[in-house]
C-alpha atoms as a PDB file:
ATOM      1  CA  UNK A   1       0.000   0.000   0.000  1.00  0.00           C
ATOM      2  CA  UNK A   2       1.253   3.662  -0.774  1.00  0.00           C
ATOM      3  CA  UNK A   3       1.598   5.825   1.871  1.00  0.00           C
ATOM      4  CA  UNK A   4       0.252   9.227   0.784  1.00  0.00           C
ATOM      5  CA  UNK A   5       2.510  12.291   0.910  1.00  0.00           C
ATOM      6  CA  UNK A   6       1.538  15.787   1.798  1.00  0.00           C
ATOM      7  CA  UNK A   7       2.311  17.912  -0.544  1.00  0.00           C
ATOM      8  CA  UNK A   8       2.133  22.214   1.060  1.00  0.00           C
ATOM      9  CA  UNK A   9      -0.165  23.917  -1.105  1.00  0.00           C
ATOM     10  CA  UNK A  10       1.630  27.556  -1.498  1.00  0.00           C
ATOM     11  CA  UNK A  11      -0.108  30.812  -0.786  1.00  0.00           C
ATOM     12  CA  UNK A  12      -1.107  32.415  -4.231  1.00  0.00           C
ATOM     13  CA  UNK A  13      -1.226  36.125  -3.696  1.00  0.00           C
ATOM     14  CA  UNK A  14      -3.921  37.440  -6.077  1.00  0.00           C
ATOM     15  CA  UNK A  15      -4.069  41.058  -5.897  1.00  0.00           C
ATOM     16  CA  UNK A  16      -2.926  43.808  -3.111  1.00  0.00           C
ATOM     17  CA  UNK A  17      -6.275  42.726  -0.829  1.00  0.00           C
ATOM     18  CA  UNK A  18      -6.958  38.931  -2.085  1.00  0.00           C
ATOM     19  CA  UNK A  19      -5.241  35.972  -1.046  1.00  0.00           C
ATOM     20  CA  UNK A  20      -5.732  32.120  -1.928  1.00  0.00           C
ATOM     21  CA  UNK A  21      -4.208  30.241   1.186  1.00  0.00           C
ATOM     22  CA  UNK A  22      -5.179  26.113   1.645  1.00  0.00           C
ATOM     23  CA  UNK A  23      -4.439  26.606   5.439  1.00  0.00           C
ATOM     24  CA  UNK A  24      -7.427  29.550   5.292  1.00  0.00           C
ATOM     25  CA  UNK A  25     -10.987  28.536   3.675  1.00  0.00           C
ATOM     26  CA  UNK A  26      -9.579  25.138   2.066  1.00  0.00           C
ATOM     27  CA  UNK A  27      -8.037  27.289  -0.559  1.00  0.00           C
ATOM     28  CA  UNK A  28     -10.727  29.605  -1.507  1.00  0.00           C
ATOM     29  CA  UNK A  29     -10.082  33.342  -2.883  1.00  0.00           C
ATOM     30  CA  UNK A  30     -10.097  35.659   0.915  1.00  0.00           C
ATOM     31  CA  UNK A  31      -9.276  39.419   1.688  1.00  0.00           C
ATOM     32  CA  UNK A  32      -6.241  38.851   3.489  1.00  0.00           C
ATOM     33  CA  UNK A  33      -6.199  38.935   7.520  1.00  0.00           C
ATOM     34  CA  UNK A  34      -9.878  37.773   7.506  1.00  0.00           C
ATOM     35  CA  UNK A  35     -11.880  34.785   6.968  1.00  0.00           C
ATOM     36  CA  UNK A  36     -14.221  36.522   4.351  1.00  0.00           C
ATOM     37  CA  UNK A  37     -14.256  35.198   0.722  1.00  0.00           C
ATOM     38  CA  UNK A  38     -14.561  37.093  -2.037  1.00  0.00           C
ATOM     39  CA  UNK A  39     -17.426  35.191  -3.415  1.00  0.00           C
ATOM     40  CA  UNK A  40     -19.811  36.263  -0.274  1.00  0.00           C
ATOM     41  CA  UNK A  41     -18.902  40.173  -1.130  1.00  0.00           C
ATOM     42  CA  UNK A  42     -18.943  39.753  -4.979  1.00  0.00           C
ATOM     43  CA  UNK A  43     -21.948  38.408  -4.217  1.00  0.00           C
ATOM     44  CA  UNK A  44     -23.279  42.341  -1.981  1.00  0.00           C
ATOM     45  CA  UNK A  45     -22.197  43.907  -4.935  1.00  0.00           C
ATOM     46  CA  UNK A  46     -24.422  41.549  -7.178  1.00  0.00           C
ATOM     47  CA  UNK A  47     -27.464  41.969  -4.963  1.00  0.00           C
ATOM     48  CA  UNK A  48     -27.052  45.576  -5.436  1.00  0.00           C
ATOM     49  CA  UNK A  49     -25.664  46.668  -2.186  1.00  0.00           C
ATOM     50  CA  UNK A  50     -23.922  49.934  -2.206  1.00  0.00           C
ATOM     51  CA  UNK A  51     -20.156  49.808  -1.669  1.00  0.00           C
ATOM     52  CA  UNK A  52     -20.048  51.547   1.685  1.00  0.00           C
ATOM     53  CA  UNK A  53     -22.235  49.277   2.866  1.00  0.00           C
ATOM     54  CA  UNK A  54     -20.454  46.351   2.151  1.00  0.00           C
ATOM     55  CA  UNK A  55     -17.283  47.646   3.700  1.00  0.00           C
ATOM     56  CA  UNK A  56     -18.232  49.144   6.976  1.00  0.00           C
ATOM     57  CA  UNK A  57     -21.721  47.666   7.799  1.00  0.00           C
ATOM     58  CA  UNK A  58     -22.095  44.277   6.455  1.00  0.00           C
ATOM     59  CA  UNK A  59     -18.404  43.336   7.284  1.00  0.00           C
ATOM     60  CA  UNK A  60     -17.841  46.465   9.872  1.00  0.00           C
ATOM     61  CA  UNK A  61     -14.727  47.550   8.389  1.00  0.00           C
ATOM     62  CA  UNK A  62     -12.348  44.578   7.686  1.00  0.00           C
ATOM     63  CA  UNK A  63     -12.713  44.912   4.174  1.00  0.00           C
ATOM     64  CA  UNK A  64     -11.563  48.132   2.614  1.00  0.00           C
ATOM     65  CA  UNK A  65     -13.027  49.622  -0.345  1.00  0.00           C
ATOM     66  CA  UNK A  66      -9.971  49.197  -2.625  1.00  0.00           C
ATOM     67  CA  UNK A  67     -10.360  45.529  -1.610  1.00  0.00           C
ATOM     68  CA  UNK A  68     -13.855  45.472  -3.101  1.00  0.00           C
ATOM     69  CA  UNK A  69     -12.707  47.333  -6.154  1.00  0.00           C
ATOM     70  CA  UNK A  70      -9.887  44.765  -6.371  1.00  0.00           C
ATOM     71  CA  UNK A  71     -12.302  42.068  -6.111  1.00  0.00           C
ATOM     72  CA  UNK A  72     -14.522  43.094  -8.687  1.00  0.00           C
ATOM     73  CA  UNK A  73     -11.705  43.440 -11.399  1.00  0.00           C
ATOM     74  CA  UNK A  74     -10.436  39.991 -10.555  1.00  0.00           C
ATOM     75  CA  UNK A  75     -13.935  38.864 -11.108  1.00  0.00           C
ATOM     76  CA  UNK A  76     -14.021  41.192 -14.313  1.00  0.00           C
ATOM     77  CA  UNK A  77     -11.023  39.303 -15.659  1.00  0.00           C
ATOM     78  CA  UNK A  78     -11.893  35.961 -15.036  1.00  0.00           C
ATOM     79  CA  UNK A  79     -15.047  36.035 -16.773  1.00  0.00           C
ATOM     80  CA  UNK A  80     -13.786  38.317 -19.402  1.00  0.00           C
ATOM     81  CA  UNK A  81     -10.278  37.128 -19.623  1.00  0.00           C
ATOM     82  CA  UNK A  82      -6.777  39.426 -19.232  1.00  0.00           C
ATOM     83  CA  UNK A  83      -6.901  40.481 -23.227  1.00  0.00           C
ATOM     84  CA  UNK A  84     -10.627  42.009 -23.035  1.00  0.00           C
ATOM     85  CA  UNK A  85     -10.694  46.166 -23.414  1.00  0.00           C
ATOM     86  CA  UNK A  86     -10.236  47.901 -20.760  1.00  0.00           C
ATOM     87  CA  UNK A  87     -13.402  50.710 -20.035  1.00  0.00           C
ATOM     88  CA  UNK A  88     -17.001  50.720 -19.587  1.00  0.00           C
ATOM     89  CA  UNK A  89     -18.425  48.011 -22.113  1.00  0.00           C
ATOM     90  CA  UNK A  90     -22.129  49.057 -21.706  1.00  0.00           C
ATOM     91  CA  UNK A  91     -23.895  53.015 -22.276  1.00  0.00           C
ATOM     92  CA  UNK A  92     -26.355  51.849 -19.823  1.00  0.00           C
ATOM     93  CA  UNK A  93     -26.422  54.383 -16.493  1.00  0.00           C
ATOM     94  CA  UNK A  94     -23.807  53.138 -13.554  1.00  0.00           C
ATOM     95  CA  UNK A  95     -26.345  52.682 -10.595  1.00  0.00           C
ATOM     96  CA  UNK A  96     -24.537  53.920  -7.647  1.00  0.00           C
END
C-alpha cells in the first residue's frame, strides 16, 4: 500500500487585498487577515448593495473599499479574460 505524501499547497497572492491560502478557507479566494471570501462580497455587490455598505456595515470595516474594487476586477477578468478592453463596455447608467 502507498503511503500518501503531503504535498504544502503555497499561498497564491492574487491582488494587493486577495489571497488564496489552503491553510485559510480550504483554498478559496479571501481578503487577506480575515476569513471573508470574495465570493460572499462579490456576491453584496451583485445583490445591489452599495459599496459603503459592504465595507463598513455588512463586514464592519475589515474589508476596505480598494479591496472590493480589487475584487470586482479579478472577477471582471476571469469572466472576461486578461486580453478584453479595458473601459465601460455598456452606455447603460452606472447605478450607484
Amino acid at each position: 500500500m502507498r503511503k500518501a505524501t503531503a504535498r504544502a499547497q503555497p499561498r497564491i497572492e492574487l491582488g494587493q487585498y486577495i489571497v488564496a491560502d489552503p491553510a485559510i478557507c480550504h483554498g478559496q479566494p479571501t481578503f487577506k487577515g480575515t476569513r471573508i471570501m470574495v465570493w460572499q462580497v462579490l456576491d453584496d455587490v451583485a445583490d445591489g448593495r452599495s459599496w459603503d455598505f459592504i465595507c463598513n456595515v455588512r463586514w464592519s470595516g475589515k474589508v476596505p473599499l480598494a479591496a472590493v474594487a480589487e475584487a470586482v476586477k479579478l472577477a471582471e477578468t476571469a469572466w472576461l479574460g486578461p486580453d478584453a478592453p479595458k473601459g465601460r463596455r455598456s452606455s447603460a447608467p452606472v447605478l450607484a
